[in-house]
N, C-alpha and C. Protein backbone atom coordinates (compact mmCIF):
# COMPACT_ATOMS: atom_id res chain seq x y z
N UNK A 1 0.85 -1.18 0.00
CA UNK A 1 0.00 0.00 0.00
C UNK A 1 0.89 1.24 0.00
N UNK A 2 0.83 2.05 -0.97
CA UNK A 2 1.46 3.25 -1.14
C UNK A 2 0.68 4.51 0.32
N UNK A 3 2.10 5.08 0.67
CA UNK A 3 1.85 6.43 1.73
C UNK A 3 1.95 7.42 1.16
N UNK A 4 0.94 8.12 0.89
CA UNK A 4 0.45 9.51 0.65
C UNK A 4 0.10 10.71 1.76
N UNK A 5 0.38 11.95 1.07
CA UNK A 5 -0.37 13.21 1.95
C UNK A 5 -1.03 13.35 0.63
N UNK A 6 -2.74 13.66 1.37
CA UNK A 6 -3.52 14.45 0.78
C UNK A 6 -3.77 15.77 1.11
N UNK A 7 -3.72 16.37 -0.17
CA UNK A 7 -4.36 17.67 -0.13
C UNK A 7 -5.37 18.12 -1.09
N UNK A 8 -6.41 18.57 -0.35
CA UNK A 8 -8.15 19.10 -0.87
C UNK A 8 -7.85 20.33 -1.50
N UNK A 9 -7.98 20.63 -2.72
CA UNK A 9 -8.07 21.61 -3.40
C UNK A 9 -9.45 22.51 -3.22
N UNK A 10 -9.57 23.27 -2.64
CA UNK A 10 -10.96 23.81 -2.16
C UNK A 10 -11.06 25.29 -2.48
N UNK A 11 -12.47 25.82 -2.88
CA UNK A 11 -12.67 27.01 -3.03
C UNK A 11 -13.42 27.28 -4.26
N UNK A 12 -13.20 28.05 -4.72
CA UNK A 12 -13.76 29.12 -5.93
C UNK A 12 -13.66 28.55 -7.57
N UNK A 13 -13.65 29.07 -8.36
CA UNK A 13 -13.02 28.53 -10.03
C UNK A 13 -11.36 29.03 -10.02
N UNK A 14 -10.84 29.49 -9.23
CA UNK A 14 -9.65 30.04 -9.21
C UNK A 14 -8.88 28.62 -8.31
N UNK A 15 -9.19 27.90 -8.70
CA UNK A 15 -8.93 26.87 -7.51
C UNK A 15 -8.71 25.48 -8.78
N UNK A 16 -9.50 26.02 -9.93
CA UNK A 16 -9.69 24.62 -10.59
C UNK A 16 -9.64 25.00 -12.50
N UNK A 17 -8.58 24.39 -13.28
CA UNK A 17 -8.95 24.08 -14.35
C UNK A 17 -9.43 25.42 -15.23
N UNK A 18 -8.98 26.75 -14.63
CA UNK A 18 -9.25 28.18 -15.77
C UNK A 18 -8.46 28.55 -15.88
N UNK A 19 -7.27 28.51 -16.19
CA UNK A 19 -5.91 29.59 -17.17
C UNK A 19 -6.21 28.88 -18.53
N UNK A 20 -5.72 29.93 -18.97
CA UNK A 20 -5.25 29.86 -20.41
C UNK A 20 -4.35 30.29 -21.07
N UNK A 21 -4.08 30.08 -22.35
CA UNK A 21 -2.75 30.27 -23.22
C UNK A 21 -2.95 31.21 -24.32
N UNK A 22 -2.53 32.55 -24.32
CA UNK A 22 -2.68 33.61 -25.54
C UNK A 22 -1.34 33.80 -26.27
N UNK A 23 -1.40 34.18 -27.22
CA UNK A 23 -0.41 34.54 -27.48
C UNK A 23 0.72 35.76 -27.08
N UNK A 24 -0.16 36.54 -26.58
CA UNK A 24 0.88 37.26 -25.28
C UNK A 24 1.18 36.37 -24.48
N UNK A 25 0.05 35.76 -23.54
CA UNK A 25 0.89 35.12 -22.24
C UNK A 25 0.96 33.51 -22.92
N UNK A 26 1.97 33.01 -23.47
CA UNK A 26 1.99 31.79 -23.86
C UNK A 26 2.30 30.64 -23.06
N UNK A 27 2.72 31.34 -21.80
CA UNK A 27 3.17 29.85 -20.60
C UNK A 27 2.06 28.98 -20.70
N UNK A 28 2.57 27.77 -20.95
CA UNK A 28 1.52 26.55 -20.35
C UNK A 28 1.70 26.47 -19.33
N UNK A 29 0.97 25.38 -18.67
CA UNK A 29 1.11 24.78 -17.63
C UNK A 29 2.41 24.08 -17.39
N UNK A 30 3.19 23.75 -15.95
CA UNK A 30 4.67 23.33 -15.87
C UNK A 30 4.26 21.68 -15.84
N UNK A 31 5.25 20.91 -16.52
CA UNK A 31 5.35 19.21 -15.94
C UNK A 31 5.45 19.23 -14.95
N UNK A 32 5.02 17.74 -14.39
CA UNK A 32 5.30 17.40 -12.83
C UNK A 32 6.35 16.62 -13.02
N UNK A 33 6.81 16.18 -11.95
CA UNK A 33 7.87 15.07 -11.78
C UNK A 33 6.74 13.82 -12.04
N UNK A 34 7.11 12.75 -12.74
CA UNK A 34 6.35 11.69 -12.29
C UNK A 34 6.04 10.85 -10.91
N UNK A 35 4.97 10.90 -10.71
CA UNK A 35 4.61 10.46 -9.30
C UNK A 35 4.58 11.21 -8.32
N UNK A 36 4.68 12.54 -8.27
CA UNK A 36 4.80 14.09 -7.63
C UNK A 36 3.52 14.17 -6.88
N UNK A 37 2.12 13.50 -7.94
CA UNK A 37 1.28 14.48 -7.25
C UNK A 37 0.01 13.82 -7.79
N UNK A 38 -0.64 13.04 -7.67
CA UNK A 38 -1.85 12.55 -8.31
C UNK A 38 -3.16 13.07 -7.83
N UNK A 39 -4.25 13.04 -8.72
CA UNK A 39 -5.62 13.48 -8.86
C UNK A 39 -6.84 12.45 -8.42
N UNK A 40 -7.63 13.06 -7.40
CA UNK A 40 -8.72 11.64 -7.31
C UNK A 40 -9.93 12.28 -7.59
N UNK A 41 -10.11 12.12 -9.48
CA UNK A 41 -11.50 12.47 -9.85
C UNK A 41 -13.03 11.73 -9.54
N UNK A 42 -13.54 12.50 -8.58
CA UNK A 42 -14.48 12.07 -7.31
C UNK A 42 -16.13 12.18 -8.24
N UNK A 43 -15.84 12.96 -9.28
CA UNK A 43 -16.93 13.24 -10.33
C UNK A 43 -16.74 12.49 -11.40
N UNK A 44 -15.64 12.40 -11.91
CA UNK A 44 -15.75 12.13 -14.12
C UNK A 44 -15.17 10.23 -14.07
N UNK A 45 -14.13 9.93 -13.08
CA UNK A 45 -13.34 8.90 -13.23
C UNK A 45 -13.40 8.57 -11.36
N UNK A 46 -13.89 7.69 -10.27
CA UNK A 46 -13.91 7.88 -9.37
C UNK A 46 -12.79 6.27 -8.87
N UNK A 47 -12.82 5.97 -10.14
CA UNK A 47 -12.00 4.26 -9.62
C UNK A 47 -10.49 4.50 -9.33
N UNK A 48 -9.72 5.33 -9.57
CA UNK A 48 -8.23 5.30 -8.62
C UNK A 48 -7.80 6.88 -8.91
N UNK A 49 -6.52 7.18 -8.29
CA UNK A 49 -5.94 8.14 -9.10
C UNK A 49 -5.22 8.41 -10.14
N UNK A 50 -5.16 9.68 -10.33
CA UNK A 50 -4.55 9.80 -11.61
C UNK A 50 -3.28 10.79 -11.41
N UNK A 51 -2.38 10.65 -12.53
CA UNK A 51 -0.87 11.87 -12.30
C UNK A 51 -1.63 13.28 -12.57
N UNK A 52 -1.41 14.27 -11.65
CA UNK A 52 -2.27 15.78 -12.01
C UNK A 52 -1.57 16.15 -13.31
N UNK A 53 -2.64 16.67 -14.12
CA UNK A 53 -2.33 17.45 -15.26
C UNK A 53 -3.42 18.53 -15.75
N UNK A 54 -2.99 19.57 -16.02
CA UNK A 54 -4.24 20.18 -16.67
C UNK A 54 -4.75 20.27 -17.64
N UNK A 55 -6.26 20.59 -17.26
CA UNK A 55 -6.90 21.38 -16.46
C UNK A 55 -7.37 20.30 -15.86
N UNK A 56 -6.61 20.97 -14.33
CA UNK A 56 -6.45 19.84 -13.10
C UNK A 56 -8.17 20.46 -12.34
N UNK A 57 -8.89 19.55 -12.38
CA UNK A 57 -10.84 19.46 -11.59
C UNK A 57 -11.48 19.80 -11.96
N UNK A 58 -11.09 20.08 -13.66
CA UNK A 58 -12.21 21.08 -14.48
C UNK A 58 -13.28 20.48 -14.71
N UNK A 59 -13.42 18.58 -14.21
CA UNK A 59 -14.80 17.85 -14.85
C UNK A 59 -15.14 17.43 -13.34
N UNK A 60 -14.70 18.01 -12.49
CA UNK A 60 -15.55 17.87 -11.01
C UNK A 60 -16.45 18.93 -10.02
N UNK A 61 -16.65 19.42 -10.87
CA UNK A 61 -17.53 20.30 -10.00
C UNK A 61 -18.82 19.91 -10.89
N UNK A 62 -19.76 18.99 -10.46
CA UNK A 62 -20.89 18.53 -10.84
C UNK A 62 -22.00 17.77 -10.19
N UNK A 63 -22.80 18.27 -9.83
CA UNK A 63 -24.04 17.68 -9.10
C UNK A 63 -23.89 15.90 -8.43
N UNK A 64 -23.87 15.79 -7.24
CA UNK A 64 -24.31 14.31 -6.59
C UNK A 64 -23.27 13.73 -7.21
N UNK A 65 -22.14 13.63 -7.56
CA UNK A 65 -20.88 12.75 -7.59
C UNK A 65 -19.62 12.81 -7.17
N UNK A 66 -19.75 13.06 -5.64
CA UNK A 66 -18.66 12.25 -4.89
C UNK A 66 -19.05 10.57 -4.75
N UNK A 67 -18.26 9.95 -4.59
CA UNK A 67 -17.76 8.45 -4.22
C UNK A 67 -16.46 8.42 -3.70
N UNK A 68 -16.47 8.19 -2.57
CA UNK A 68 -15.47 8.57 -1.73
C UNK A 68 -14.64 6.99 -1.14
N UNK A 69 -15.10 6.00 -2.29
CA UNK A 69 -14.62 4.43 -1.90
C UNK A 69 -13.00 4.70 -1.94
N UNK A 70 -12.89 2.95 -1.29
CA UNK A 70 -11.59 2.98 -1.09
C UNK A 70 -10.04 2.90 -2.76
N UNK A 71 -9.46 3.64 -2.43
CA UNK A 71 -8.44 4.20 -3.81
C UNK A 71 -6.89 3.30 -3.46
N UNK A 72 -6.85 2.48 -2.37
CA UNK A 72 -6.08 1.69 -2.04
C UNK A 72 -4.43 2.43 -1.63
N UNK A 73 -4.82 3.46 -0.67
CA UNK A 73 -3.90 4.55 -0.51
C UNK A 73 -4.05 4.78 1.45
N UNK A 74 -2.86 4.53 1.85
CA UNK A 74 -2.60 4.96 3.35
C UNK A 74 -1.86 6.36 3.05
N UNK A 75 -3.02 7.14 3.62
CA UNK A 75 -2.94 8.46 3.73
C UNK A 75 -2.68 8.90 5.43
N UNK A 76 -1.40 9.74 5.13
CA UNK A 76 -0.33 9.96 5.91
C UNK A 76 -0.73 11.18 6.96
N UNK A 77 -1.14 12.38 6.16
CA UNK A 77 -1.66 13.76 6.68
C UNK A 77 -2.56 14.19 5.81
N UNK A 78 -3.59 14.93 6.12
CA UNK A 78 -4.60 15.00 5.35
C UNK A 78 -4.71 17.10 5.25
N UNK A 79 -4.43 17.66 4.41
CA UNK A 79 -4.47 19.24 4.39
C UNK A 79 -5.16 19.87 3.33
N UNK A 80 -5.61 20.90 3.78
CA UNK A 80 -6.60 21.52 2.51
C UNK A 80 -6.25 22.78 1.95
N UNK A 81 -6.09 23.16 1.02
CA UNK A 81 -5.83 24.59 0.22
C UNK A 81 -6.76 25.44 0.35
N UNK A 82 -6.90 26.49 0.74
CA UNK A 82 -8.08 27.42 0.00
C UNK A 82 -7.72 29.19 -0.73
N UNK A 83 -8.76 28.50 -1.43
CA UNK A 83 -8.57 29.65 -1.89
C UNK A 83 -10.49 30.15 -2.75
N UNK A 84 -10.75 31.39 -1.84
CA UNK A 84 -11.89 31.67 -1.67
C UNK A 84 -12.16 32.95 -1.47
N UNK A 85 -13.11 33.54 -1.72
CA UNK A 85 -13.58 34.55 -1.42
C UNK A 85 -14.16 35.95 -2.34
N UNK A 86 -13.90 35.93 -3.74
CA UNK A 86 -14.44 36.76 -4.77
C UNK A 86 -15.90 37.00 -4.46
N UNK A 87 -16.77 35.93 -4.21
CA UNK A 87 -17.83 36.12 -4.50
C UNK A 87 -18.50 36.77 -3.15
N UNK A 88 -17.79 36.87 -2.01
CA UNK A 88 -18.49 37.55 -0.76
C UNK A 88 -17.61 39.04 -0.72
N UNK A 89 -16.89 39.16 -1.76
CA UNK A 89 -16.81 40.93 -1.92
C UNK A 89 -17.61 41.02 -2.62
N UNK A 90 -18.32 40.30 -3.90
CA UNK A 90 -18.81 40.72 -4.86
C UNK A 90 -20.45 41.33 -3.82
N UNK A 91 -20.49 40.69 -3.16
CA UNK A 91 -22.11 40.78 -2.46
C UNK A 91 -21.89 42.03 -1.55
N UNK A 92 -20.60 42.21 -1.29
CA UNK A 92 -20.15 43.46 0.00
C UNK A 92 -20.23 42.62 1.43
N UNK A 93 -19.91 41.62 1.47
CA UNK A 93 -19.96 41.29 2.56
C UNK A 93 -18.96 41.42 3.33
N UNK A 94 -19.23 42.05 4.90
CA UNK A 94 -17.63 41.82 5.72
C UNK A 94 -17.19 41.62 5.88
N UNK A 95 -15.73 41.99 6.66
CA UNK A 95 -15.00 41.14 6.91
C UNK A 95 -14.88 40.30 8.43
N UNK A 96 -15.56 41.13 8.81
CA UNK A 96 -16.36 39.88 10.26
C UNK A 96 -17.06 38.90 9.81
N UNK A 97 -18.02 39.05 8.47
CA UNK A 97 -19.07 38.25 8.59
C UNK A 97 -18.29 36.64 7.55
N UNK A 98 -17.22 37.36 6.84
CA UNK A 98 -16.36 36.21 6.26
C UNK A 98 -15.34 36.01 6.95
N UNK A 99 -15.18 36.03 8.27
CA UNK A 99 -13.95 35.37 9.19
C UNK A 99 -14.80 34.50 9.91
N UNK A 100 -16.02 34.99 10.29
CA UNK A 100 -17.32 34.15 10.96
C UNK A 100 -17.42 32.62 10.34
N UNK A 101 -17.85 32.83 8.95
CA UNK A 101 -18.33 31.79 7.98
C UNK A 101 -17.08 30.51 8.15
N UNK A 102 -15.49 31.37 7.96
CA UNK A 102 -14.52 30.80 7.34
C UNK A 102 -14.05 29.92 8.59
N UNK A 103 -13.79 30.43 9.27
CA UNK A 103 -13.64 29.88 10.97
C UNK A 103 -14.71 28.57 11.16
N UNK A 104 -16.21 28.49 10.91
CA UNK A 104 -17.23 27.79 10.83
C UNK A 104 -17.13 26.42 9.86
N UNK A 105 -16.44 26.77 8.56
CA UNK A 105 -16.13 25.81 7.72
C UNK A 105 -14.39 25.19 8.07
N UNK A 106 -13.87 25.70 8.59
CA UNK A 106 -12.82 25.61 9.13
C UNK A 106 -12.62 24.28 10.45
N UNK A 107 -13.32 24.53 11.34
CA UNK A 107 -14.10 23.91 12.07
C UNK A 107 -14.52 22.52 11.60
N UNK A 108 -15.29 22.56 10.75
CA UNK A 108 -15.79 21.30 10.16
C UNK A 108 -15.02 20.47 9.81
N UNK A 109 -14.14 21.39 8.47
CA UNK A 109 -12.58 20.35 8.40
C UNK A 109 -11.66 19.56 8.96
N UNK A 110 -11.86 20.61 10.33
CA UNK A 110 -10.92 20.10 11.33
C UNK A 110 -11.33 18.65 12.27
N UNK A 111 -12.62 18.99 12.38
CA UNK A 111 -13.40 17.60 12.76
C UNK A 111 -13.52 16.27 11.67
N UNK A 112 -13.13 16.56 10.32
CA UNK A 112 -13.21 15.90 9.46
C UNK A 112 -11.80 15.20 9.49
N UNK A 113 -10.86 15.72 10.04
CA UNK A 113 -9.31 14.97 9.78
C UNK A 113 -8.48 15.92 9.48
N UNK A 114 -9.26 17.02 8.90
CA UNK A 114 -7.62 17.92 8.53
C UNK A 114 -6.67 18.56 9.45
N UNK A 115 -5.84 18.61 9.13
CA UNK A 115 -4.40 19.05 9.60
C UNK A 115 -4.14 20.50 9.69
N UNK A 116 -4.62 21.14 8.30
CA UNK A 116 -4.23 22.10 8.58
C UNK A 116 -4.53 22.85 7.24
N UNK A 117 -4.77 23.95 7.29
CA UNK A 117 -5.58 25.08 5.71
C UNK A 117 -4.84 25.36 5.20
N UNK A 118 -3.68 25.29 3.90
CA UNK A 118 -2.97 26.38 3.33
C UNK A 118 -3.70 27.13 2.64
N UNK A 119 -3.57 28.75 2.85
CA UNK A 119 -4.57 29.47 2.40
C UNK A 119 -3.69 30.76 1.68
N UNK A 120 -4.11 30.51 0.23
CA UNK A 120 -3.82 31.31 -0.83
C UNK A 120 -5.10 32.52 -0.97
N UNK A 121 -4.50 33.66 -0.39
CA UNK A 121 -5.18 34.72 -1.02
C UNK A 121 -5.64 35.24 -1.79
N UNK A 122 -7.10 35.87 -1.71
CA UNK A 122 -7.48 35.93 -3.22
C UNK A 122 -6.73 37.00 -4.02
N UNK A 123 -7.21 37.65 -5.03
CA UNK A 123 -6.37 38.53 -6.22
C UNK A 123 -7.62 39.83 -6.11
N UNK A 124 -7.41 40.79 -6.91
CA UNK A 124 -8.21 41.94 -6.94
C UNK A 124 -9.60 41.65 -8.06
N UNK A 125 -10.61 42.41 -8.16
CA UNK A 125 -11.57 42.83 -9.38
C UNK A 125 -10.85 43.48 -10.49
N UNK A 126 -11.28 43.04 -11.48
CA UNK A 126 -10.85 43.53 -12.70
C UNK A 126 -11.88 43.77 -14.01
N UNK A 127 -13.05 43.82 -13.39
CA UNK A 127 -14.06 44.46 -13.96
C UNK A 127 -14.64 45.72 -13.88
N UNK A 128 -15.45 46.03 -14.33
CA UNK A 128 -16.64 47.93 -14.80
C UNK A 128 -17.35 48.39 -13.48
N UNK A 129 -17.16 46.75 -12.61
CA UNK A 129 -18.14 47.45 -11.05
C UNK A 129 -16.96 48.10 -10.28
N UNK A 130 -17.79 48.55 -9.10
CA UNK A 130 -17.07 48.71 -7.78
C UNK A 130 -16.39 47.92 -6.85
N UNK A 131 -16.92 46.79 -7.18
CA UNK A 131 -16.10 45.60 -5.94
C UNK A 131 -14.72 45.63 -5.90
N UNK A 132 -14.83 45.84 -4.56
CA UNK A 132 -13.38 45.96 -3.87
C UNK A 132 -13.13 44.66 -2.56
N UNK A 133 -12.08 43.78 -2.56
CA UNK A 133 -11.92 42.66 -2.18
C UNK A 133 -10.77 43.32 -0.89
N UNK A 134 -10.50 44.42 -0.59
CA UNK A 134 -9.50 44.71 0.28
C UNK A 134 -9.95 44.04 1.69
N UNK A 135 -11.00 44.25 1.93
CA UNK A 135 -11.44 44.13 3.62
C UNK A 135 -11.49 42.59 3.44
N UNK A 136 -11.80 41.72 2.30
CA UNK A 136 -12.17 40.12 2.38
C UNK A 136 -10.13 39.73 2.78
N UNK A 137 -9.10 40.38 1.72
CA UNK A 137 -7.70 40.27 1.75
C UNK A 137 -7.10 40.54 3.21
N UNK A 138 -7.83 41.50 3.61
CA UNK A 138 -6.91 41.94 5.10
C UNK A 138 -7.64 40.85 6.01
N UNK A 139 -8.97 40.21 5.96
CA UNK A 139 -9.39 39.89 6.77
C UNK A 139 -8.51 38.07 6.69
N UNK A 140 -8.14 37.43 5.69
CA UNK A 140 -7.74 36.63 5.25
C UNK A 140 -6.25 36.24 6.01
N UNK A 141 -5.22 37.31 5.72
CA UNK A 141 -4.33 38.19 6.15
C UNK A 141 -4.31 38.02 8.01
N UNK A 142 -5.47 38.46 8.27
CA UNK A 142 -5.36 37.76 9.56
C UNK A 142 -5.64 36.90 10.24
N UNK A 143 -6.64 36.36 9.78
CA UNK A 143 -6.83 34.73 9.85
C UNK A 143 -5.62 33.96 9.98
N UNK A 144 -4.38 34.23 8.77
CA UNK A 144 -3.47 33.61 8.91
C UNK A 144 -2.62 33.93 10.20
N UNK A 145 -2.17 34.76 10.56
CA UNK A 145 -1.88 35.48 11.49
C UNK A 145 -2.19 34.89 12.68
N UNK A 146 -3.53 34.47 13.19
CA UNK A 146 -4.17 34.41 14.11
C UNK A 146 -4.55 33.10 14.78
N UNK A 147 -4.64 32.33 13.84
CA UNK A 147 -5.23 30.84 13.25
C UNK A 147 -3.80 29.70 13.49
N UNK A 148 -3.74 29.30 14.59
CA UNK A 148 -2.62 27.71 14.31
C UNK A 148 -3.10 26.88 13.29
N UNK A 149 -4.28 27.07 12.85
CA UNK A 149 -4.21 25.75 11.90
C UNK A 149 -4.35 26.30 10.72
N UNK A 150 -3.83 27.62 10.29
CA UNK A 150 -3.91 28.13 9.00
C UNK A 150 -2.24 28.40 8.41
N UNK A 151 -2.27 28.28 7.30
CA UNK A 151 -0.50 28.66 7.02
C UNK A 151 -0.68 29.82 5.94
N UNK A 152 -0.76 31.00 5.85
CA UNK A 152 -0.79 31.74 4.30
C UNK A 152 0.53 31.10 3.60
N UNK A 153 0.22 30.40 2.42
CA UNK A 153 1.12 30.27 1.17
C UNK A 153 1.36 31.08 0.27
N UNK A 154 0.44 31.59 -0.06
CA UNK A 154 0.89 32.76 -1.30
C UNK A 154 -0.23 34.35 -1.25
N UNK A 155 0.15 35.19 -1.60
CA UNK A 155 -0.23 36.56 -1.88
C UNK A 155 -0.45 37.06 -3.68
N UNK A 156 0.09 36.49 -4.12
CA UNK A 156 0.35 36.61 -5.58
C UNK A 156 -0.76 37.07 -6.53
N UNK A 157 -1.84 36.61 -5.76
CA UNK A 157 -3.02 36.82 -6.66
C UNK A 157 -2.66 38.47 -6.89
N UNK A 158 -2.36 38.88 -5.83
CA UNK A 158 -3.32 40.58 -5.84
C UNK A 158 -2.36 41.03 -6.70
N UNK A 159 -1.09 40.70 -7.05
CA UNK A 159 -0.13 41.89 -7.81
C UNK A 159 -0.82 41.45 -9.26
N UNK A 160 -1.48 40.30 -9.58
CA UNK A 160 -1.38 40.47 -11.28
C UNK A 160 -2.63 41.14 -12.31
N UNK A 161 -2.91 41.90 -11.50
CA UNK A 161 -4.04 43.18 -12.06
C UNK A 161 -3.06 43.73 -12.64
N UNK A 162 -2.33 44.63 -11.85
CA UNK A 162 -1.45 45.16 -12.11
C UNK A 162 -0.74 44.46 -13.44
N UNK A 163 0.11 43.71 -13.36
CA UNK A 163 0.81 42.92 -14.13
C UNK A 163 0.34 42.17 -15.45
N UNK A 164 -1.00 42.77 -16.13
CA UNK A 164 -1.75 42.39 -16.66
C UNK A 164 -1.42 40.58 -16.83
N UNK A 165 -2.48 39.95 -15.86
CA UNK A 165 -2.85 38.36 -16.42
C UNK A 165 -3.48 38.25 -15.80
N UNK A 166 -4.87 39.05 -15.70
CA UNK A 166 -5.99 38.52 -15.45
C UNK A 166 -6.78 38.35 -16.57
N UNK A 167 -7.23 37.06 -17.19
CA UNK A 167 -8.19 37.35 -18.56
C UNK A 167 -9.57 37.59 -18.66
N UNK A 168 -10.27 37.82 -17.56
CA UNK A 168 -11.39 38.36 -17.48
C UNK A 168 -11.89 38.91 -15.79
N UNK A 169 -12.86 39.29 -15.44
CA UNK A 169 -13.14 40.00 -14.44
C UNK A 169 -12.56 39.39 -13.16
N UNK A 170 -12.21 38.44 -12.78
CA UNK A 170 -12.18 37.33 -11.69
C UNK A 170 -11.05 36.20 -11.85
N UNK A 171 -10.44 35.69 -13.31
CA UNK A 171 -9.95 34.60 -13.45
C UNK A 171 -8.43 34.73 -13.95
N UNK A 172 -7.72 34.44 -14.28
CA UNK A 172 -6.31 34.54 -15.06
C UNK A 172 -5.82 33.63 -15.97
N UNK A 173 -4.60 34.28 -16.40
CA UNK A 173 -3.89 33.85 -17.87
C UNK A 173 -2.79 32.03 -17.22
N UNK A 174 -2.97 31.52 -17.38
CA UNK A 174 -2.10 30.01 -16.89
C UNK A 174 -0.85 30.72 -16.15
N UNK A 175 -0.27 31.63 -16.79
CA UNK A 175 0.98 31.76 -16.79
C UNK A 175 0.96 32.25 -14.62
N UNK A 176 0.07 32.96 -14.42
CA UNK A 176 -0.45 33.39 -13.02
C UNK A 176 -0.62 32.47 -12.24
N UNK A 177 -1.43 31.40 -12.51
CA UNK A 177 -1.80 30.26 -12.02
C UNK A 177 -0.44 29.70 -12.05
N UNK A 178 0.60 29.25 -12.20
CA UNK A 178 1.86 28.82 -12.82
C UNK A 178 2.31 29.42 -11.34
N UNK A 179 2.35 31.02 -11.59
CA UNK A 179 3.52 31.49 -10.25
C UNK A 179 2.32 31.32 -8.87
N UNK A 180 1.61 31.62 -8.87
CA UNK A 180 0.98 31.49 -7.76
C UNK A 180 0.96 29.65 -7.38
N UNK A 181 0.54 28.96 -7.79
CA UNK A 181 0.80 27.52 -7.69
C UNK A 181 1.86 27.07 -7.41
N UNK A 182 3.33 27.64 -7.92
CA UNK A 182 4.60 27.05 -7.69
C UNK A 182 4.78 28.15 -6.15
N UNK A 183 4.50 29.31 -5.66
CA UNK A 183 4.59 29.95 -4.73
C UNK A 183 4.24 29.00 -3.53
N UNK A 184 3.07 28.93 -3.80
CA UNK A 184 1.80 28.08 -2.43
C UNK A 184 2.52 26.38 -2.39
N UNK A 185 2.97 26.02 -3.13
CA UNK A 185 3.19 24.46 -3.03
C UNK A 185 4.89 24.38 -2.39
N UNK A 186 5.56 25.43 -2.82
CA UNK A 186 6.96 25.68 -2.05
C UNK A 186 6.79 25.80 -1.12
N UNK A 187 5.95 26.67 -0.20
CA UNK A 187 5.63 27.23 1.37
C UNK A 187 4.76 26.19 2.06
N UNK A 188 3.73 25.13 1.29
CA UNK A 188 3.33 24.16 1.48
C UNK A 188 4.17 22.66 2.07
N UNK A 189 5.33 22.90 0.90
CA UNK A 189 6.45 21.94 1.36
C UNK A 189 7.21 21.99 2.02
N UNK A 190 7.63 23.56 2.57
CA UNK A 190 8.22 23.32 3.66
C UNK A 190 7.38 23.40 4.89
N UNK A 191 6.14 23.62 5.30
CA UNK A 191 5.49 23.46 6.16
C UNK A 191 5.85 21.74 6.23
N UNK A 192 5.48 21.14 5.68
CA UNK A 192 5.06 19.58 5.90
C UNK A 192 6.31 19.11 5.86
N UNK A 193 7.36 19.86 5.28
CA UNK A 193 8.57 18.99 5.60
C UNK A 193 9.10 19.17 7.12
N UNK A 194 8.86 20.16 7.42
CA UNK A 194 8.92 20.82 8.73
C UNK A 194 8.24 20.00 10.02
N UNK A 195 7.38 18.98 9.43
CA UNK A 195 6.02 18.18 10.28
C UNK A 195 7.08 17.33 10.67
């Protein structure tokens, strides 16, 4: 029986399967090492895992299909990513009332087995409205801060407004996903190497 750490990719569409490749920003996606890092599609393919590749969960977010049988894997530490929160600036919601929520789902996890949140910050609006994500970022910001069972991994989102690679109001160019992903999984690894 192979020993694994799992980690739950959790959150938003920024979490799953949306960069893309233009001819300005032409980065693909990076290779893995073989055997680095496998996928357990819980929606499209639920019978074992697979080596991650992208677009890594783009066919799992779909109505009533988890199956959560056994994948023949002794799992070592169990940790979750997140990365969340666009859509409770988009509504104006606080930043009490999304430390409330996050703490609450947090909670649950923790009763569920997890270890511990790496939590990637969200990025700015880049659309015609007003939404402003600062108070959801600072509040995030301290969560990490505050929280033993939270680790902030990456910040990255917020500089690439600026840096043009966002390709539409909310989402980005691969090449973003690329640095922010290799950011969060470095600070990820040394947390757990650190375990």
């Amino acid at each position: 029986m192979n020993t694994v750490d799992m980690f739950l990719f959790m959150g938003q569409s920024n979490m799953a399967g949306r960069g893309i490749v233009t001819s300005e920003h032409s980065q693909g996606a990076p290779d893995l090492t073989v055997g680095a890092g496998y996928e357990y599609r819980a929606v499209s393919n639920p019978g074992r895992l697979y080596p991650i590749q992208e677009p890594f969960g783009c066919l799992e977010n779909r109505e009533g299909g988890i199956d959560d049988g056994d994948s023949h894997y002794l799992i070592r530490h169990q940790f979750m990513v997140w990365c969340q929160g666009e859509s409770d600036g988009d509504i104006g919601k606080s930043g009490q009332q999304y430390c409330r929520e996050f703490e609450c789902m947090l909670e649950a996890m923790l009763n569920a087995g997890i270890e511990m949140c790496f939590l990637i910050r969200i990025g700015c609006y880049n659309g015609p409205g007003s939404q402003d994500y600062s108070e959801i970022m600072a509040v995030q910001d301290q969560i990490a801060q505050t929280n033993e069972h939270v680790v902030m991994v990456s910040r990255s989102f917020s500089k690439m407004k600026e840096q043009g690679l966002m390709k539409d109001d909310f989402h980005y160019f691969q090449e973003a996903y690329n640095i922010v992903g290799r950011e969060a999984g470095e600070n990820a690894a040394c947390y757990v190497s650190g375990m």
